[in-house]
PDB file of N, CA and C in Angstrom:
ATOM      1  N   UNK A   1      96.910  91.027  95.258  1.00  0.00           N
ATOM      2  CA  UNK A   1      96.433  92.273  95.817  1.00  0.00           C
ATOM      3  C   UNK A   1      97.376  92.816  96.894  1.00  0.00           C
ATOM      4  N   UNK A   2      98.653  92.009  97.375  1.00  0.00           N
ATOM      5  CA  UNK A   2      99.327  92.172  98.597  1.00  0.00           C
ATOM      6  C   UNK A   2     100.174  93.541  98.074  1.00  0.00           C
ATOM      7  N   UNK A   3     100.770  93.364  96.920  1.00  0.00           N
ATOM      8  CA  UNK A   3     101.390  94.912  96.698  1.00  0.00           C
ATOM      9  C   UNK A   3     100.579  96.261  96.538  1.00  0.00           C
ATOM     10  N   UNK A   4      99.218  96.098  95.788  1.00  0.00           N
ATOM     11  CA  UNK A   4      98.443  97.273  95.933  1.00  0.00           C
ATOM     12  C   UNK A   4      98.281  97.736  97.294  1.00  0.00           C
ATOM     13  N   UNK A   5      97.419  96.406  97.664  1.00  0.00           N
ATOM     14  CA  UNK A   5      97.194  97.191  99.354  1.00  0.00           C
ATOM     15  C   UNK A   5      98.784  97.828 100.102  1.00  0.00           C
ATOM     16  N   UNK A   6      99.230  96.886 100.399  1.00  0.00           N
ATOM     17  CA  UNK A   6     100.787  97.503 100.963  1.00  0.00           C
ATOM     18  C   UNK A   6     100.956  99.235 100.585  1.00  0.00           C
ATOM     19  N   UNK A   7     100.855  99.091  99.514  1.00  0.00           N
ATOM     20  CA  UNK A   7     101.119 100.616  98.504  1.00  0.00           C
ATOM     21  C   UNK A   7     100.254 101.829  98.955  1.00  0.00           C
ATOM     22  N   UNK A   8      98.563 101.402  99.243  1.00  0.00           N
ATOM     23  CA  UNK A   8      97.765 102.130  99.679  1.00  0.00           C
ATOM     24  C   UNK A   8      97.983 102.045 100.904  1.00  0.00           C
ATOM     25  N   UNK A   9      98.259 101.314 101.975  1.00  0.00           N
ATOM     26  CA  UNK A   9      98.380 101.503 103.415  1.00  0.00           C
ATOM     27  C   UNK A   9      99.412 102.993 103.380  1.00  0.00           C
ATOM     28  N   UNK A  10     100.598 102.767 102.706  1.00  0.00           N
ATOM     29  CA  UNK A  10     101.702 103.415 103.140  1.00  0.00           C
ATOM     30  C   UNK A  10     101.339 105.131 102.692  1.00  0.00           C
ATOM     31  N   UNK A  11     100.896 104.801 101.188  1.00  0.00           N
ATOM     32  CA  UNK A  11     100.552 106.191 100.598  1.00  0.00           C
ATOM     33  C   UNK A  11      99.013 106.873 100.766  1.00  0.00           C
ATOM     34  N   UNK A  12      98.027 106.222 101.287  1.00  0.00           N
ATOM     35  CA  UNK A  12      96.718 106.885 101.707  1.00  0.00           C
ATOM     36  C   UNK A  12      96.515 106.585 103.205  1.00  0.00           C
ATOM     37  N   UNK A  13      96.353 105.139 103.792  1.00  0.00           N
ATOM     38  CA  UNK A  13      95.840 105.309 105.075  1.00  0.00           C
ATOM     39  C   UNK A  13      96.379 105.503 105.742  1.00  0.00           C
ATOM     40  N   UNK A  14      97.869 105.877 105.762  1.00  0.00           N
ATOM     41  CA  UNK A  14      98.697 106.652 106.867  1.00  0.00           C
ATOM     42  C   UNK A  14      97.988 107.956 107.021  1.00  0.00           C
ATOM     43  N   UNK A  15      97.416 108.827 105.781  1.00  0.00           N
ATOM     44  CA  UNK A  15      96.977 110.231 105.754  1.00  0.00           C
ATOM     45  C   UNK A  15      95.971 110.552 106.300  1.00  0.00           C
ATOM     46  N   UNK A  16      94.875 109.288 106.374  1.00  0.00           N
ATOM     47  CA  UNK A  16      93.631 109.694 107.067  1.00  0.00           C
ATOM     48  C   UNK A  16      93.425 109.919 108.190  1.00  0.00           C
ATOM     49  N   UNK A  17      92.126 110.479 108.365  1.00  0.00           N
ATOM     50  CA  UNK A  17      91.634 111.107 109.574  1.00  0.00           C
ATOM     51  C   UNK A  17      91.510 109.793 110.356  1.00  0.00           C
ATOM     52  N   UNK A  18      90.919 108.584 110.280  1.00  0.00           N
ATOM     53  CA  UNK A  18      90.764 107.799 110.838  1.00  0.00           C
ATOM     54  C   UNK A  18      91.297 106.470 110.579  1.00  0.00           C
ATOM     55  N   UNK A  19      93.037 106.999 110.795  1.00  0.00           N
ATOM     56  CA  UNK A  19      93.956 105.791 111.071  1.00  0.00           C
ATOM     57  C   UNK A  19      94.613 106.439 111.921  1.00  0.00           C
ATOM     58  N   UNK A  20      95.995 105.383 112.448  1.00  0.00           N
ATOM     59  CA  UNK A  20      97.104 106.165 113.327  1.00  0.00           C
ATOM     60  C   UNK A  20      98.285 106.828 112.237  1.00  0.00           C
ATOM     61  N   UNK A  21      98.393 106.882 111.483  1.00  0.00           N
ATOM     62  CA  UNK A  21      99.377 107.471 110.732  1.00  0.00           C
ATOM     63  C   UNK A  21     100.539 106.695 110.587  1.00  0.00           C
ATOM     64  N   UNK A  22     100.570 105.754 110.644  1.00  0.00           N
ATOM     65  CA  UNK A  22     101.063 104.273 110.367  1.00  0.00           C
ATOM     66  C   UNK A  22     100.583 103.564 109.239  1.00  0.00           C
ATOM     67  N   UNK A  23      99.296 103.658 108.943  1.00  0.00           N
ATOM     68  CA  UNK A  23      98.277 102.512 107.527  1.00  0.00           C
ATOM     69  C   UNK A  23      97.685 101.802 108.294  1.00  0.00           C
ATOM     70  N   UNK A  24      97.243 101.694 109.670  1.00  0.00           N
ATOM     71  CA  UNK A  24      96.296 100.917 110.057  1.00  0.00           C
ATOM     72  C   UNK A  24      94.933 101.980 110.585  1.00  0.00           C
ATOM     73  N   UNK A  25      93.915 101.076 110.227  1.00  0.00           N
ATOM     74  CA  UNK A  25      92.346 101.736 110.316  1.00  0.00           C
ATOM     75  C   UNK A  25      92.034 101.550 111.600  1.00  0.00           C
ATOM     76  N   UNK A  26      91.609 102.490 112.246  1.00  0.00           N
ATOM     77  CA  UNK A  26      90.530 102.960 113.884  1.00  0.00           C
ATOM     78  C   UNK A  26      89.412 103.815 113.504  1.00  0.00           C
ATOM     79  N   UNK A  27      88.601 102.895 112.760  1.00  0.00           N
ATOM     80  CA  UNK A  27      87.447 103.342 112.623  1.00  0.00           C
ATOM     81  C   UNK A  27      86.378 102.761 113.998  1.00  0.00           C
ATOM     82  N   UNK A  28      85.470 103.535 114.567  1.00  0.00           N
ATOM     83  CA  UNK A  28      84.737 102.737 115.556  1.00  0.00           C
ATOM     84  C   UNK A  28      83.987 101.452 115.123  1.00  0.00           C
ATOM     85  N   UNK A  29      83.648 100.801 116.121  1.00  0.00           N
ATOM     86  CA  UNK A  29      82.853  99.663 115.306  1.00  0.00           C
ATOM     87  C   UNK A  29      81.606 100.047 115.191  1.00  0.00           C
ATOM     88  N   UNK A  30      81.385  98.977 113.813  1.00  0.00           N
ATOM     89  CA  UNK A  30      79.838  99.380 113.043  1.00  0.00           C
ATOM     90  C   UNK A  30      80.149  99.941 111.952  1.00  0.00           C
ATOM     91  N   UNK A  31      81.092 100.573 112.125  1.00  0.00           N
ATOM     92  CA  UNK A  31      81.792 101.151 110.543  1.00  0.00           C
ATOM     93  C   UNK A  31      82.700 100.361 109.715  1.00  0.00           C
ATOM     94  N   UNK A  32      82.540 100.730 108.939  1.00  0.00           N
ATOM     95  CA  UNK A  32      83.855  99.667 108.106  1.00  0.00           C
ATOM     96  C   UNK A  32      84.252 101.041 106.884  1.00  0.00           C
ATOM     97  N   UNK A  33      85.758 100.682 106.020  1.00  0.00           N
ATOM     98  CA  UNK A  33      86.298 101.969 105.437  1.00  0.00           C
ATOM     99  C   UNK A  33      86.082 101.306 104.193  1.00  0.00           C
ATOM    100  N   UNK A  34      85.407 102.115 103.265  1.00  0.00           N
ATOM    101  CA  UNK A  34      84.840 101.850 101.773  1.00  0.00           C
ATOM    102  C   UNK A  34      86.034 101.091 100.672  1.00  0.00           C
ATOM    103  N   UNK A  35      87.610 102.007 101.538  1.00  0.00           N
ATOM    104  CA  UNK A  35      88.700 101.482 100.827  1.00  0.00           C
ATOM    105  C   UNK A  35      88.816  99.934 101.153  1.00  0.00           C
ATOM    106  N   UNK A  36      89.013  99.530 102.164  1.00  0.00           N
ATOM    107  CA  UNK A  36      89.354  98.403 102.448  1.00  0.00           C
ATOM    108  C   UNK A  36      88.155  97.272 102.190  1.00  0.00           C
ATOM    109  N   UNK A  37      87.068  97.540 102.595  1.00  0.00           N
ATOM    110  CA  UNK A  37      86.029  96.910 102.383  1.00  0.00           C
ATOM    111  C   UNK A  37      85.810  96.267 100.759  1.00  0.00           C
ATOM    112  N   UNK A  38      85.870  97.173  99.872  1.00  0.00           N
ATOM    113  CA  UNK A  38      85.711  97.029  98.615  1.00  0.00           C
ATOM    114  C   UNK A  38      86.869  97.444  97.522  1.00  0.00           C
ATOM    115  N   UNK A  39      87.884  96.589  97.968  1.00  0.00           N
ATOM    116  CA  UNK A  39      89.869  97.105  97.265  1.00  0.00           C
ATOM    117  C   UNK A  39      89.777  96.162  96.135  1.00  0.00           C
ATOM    118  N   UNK A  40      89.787  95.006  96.225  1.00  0.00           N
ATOM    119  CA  UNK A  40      89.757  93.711  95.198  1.00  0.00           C
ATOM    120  C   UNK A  40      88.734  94.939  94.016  1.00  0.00           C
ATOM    121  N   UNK A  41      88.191  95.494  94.007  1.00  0.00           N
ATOM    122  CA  UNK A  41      86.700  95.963  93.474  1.00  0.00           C
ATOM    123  C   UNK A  41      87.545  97.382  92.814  1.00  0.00           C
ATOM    124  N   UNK A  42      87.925  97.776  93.765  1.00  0.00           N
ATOM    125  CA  UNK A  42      88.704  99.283  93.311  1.00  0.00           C
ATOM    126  C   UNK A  42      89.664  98.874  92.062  1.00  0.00           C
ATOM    127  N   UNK A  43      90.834  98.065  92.695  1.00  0.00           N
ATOM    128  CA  UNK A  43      92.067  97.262  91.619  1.00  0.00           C
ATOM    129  C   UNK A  43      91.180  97.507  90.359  1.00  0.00           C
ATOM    130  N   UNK A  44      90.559  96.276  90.439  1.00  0.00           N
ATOM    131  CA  UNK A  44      89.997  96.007  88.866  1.00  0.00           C
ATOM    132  C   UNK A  44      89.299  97.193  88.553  1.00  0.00           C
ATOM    133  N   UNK A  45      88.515  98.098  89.238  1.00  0.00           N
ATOM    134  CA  UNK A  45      87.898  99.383  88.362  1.00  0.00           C
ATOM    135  C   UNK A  45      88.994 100.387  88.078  1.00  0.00           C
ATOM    136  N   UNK A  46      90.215 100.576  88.269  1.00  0.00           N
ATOM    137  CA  UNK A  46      91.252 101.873  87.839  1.00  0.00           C
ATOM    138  C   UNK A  46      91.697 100.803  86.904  1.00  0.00           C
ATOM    139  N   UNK A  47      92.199  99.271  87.087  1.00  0.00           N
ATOM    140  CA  UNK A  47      92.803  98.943  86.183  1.00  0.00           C
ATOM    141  C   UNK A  47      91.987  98.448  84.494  1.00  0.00           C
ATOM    142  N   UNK A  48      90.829  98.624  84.624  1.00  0.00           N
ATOM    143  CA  UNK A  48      90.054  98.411  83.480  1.00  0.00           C
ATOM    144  C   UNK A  48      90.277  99.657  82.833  1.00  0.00           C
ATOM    145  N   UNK A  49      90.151 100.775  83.346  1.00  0.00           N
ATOM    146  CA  UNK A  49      90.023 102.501  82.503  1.00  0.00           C
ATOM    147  C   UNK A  49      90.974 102.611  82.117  1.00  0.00           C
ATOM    148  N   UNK A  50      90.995 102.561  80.647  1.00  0.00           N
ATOM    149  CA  UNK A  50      92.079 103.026  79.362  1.00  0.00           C
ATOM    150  C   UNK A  50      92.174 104.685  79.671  1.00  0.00           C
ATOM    151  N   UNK A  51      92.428 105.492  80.498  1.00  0.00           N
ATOM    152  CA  UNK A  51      92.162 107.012  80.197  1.00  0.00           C
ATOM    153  C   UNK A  51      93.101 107.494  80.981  1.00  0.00           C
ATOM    154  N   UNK A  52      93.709 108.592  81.099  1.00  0.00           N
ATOM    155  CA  UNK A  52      94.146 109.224  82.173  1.00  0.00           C
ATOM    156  C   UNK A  52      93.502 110.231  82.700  1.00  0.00           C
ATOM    157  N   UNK A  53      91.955 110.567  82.182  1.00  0.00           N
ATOM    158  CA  UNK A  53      90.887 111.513  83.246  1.00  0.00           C
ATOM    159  C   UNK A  53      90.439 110.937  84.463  1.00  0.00           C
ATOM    160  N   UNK A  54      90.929 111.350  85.578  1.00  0.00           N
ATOM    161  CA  UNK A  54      90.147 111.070  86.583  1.00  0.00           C
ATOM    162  C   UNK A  54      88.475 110.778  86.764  1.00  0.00           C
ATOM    163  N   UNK A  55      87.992 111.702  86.168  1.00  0.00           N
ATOM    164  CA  UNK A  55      86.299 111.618  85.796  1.00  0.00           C
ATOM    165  C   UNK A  55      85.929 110.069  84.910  1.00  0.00           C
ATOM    166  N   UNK A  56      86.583 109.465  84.422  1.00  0.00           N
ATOM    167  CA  UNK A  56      86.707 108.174  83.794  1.00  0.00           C
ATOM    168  C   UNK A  56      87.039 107.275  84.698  1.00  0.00           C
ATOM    169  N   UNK A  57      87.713 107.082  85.580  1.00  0.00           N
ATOM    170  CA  UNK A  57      87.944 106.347  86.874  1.00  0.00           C
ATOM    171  C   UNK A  57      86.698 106.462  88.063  1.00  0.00           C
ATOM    172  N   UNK A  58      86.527 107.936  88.195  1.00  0.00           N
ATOM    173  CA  UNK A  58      85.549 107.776  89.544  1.00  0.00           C
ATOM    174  C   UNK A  58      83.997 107.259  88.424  1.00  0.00           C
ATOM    175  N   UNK A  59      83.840 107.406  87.603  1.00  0.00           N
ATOM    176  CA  UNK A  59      83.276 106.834  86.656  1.00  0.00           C
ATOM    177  C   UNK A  59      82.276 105.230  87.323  1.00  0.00           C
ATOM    178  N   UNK A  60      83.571 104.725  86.624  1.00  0.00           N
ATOM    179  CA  UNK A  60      83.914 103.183  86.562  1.00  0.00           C
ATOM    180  C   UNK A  60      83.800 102.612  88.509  1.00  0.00           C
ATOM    181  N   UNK A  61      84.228 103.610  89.188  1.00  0.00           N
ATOM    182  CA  UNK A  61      84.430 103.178  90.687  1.00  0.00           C
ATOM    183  C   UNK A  61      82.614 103.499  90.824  1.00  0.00           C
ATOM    184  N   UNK A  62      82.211 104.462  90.456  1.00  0.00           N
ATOM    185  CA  UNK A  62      81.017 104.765  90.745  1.00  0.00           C
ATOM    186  C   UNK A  62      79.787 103.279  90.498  1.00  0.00           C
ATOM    187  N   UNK A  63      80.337 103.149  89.701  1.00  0.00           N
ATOM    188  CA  UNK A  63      79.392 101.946  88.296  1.00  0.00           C
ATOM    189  C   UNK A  63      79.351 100.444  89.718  1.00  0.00           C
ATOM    190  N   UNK A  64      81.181  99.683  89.824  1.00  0.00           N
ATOM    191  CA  UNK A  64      81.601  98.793  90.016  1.00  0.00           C
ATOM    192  C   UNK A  64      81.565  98.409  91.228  1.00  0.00           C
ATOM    193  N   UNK A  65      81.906  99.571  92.065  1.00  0.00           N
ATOM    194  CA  UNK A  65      82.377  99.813  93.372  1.00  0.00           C
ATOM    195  C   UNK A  65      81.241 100.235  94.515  1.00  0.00           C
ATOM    196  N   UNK A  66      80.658 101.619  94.325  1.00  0.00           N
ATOM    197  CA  UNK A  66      79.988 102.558  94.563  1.00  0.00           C
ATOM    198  C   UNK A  66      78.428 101.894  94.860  1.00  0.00           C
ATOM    199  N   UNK A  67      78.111 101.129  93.857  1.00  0.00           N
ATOM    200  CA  UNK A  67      76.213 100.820  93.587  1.00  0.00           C
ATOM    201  C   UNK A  67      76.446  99.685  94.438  1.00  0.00           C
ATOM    202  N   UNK A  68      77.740  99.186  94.928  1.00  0.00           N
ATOM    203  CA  UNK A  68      77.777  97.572  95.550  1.00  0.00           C
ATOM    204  C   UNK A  68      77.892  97.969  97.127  1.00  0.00           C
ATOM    205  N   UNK A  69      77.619  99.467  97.556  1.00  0.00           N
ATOM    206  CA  UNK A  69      78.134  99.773  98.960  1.00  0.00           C
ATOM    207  C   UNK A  69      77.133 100.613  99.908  1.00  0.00           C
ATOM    208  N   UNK A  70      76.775  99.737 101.321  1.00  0.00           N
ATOM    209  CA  UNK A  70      75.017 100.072 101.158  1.00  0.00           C
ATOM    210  C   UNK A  70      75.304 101.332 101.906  1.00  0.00           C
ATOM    211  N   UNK A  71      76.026 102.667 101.928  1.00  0.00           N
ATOM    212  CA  UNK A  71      75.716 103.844 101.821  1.00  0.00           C
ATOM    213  C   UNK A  71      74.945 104.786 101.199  1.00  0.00           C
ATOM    214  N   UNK A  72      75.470 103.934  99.502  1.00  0.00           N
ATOM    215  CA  UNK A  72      74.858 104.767  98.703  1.00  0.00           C
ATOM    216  C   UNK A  72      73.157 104.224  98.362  1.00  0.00           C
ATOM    217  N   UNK A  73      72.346 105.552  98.048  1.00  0.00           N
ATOM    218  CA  UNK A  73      70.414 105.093  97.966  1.00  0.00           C
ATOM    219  C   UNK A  73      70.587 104.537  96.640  1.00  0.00           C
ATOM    220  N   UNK A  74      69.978 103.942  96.085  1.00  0.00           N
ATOM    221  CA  UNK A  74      69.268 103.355  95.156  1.00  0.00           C
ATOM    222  C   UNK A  74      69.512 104.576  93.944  1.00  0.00           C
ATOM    223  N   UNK A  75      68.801 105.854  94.392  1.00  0.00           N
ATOM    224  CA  UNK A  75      69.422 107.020  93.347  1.00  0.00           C
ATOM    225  C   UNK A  75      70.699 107.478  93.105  1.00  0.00           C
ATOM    226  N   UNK A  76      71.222 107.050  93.376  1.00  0.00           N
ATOM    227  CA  UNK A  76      73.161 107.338  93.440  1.00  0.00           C
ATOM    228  C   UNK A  76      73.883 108.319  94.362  1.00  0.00           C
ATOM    229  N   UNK A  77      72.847 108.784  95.042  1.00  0.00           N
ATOM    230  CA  UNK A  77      73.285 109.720  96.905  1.00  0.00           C
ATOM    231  C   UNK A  77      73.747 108.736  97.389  1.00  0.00           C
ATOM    232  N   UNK A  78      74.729 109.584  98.045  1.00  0.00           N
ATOM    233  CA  UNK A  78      75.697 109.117  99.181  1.00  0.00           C
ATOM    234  C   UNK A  78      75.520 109.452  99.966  1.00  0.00           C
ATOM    235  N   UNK A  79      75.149 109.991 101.270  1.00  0.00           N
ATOM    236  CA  UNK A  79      75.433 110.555 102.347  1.00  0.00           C
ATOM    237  C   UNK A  79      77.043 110.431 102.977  1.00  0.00           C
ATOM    238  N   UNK A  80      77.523 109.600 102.736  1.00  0.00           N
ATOM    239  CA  UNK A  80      79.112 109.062 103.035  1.00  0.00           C
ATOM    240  C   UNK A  80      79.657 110.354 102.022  1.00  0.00           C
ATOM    241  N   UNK A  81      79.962 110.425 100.930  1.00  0.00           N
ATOM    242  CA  UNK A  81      80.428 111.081 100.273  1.00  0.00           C
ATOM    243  C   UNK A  81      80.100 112.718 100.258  1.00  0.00           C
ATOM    244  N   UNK A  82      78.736 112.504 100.082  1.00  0.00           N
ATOM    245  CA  UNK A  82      78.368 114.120 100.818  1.00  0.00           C
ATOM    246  C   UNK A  82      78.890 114.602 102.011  1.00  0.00           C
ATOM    247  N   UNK A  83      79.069 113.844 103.061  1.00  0.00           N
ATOM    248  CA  UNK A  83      79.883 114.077 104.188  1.00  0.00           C
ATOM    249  C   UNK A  83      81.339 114.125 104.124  1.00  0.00           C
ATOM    250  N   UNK A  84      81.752 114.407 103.378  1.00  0.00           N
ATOM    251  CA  UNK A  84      83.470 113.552 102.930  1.00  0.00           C
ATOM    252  C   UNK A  84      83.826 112.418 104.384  1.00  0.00           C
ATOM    253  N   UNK A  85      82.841 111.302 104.303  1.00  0.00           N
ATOM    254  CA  UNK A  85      82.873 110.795 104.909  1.00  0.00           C
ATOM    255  C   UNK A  85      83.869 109.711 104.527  1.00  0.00           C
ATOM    256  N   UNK A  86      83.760 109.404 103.378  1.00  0.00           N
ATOM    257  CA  UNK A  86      84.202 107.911 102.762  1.00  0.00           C
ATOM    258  C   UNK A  86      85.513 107.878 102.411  1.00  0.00           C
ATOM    259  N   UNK A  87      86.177 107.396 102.628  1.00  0.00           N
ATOM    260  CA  UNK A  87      87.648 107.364 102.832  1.00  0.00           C
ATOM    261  C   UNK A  87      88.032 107.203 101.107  1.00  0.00           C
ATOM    262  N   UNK A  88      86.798 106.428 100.661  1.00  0.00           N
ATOM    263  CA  UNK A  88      87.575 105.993  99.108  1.00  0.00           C
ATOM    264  C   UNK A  88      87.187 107.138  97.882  1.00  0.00           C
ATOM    265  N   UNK A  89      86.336 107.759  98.635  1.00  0.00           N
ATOM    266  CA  UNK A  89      85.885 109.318  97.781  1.00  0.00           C
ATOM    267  C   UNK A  89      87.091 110.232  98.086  1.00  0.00           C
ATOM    268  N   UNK A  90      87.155 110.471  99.802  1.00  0.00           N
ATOM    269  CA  UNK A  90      88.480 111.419  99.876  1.00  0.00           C
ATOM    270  C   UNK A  90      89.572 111.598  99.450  1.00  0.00           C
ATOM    271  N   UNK A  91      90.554 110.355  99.482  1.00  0.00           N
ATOM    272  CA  UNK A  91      91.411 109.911  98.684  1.00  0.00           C
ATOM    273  C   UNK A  91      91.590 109.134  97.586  1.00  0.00           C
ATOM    274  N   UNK A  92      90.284 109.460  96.417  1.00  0.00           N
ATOM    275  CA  UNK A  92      90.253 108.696  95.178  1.00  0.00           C
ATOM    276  C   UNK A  92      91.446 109.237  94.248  1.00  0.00           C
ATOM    277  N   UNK A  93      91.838 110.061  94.360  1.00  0.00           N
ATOM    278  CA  UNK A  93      92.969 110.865  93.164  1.00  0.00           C
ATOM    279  C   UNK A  93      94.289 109.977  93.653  1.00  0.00           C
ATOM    280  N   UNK A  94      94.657 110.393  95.202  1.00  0.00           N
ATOM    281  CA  UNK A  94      95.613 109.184  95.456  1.00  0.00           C
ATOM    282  C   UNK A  94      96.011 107.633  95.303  1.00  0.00           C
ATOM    283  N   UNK A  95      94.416 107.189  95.666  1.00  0.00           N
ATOM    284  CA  UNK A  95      94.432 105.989  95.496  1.00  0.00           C
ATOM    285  C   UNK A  95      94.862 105.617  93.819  1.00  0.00           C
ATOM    286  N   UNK A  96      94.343 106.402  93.174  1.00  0.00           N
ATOM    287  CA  UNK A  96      94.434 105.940  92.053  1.00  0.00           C
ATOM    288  C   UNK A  96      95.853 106.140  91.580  1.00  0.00           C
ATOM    289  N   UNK A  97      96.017 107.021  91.493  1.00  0.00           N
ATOM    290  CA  UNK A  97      97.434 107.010  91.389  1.00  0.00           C
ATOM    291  C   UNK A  97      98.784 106.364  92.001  1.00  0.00           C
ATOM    292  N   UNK A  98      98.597 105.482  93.582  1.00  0.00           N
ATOM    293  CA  UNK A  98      98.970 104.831  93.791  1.00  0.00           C
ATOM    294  C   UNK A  98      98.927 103.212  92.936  1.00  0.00           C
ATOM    295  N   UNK A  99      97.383 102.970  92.888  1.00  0.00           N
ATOM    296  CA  UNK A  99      97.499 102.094  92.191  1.00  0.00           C
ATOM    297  C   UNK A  99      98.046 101.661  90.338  1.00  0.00           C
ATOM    298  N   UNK A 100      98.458 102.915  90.019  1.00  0.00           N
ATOM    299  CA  UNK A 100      99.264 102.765  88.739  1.00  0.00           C
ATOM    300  C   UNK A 100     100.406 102.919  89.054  1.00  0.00           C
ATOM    301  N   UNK A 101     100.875 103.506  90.013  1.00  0.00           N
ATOM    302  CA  UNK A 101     102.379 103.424  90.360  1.00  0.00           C
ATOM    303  C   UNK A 101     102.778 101.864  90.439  1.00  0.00           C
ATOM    304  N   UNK A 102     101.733 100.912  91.394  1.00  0.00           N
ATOM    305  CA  UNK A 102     102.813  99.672  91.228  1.00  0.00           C
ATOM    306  C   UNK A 102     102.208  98.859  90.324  1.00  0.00           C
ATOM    307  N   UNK A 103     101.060  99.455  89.099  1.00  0.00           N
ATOM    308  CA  UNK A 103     101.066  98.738  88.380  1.00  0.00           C
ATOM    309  C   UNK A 103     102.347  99.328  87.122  1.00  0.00           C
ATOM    310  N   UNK A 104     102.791 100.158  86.826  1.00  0.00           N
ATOM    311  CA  UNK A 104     103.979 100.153  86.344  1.00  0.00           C
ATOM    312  C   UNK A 104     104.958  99.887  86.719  1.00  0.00           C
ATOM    313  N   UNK A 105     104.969  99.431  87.660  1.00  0.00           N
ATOM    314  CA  UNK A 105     106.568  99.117  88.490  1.00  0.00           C
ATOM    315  C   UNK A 105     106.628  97.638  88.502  1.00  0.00           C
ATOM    316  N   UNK A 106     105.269  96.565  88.498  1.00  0.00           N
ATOM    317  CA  UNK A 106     105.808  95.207  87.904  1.00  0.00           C
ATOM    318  C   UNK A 106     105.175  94.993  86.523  1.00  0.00           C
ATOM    319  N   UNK A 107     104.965  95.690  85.948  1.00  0.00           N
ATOM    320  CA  UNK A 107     104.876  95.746  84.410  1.00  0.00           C
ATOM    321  C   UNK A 107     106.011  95.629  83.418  1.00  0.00           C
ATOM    322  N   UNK A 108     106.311  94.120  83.140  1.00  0.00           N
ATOM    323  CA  UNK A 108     107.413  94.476  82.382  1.00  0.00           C
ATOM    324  C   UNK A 108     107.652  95.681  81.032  1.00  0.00           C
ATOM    325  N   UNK A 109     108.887  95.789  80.414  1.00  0.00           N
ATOM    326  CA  UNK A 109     108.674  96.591  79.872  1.00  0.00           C
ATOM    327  C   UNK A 109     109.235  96.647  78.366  1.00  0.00           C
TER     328      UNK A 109
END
């Protein structure tokens, strides 16, 4: 997981609202960031989806990721996400796309 994360520090949590623009998280405490919290979880949900629709990924993140994170109710509301609160909703297009970048890059070929 050391190259994904590395990959996402550099290419998403430098961007957020609540890092220093470096890849490290300053979220207050009590909070924790949906990305980091649940990454091992993310990996395997972009890397299972045969598709290149995004809607097939947030899909699968929704299913894998999403129902395992106690933001979301029991009915599939978020309040995190309704808020563009959640770091792994905001930057899901990136993330994901980060994470196929270095999965093609040690993919032999």
């Amino acid at each position: 997981m050391g190259f994904y994360w590395d990959a996402v520090q550099l290419n998403v949590c430098r961007r957020c609202i609540d890092g220093d623009h470096v890849g490290k998280c300053h979220l207050p405490n009590g909070e924790f960031c949906a990305l980091e919290e649940f990454f091992p979880e993310i990996v395997r949900s972009v890397s299972t989806v045969r598709s290149s629709l995004l809607e097939d990924h947030v899909k699968a993140v929704r299913t894998n990721v999403c129902a395992r994170c106690l933001h979301q109710l029991p009915d599939g509301y978020c309040p995190q996400r309704k808020n563009q609160a959640c770091s792994l909703d905001r930057f899901f297009p990136l993330v994901v796309e980060t994470i196929q970048a270095v999965q093609r890059s040690i993919t032999p070929r």
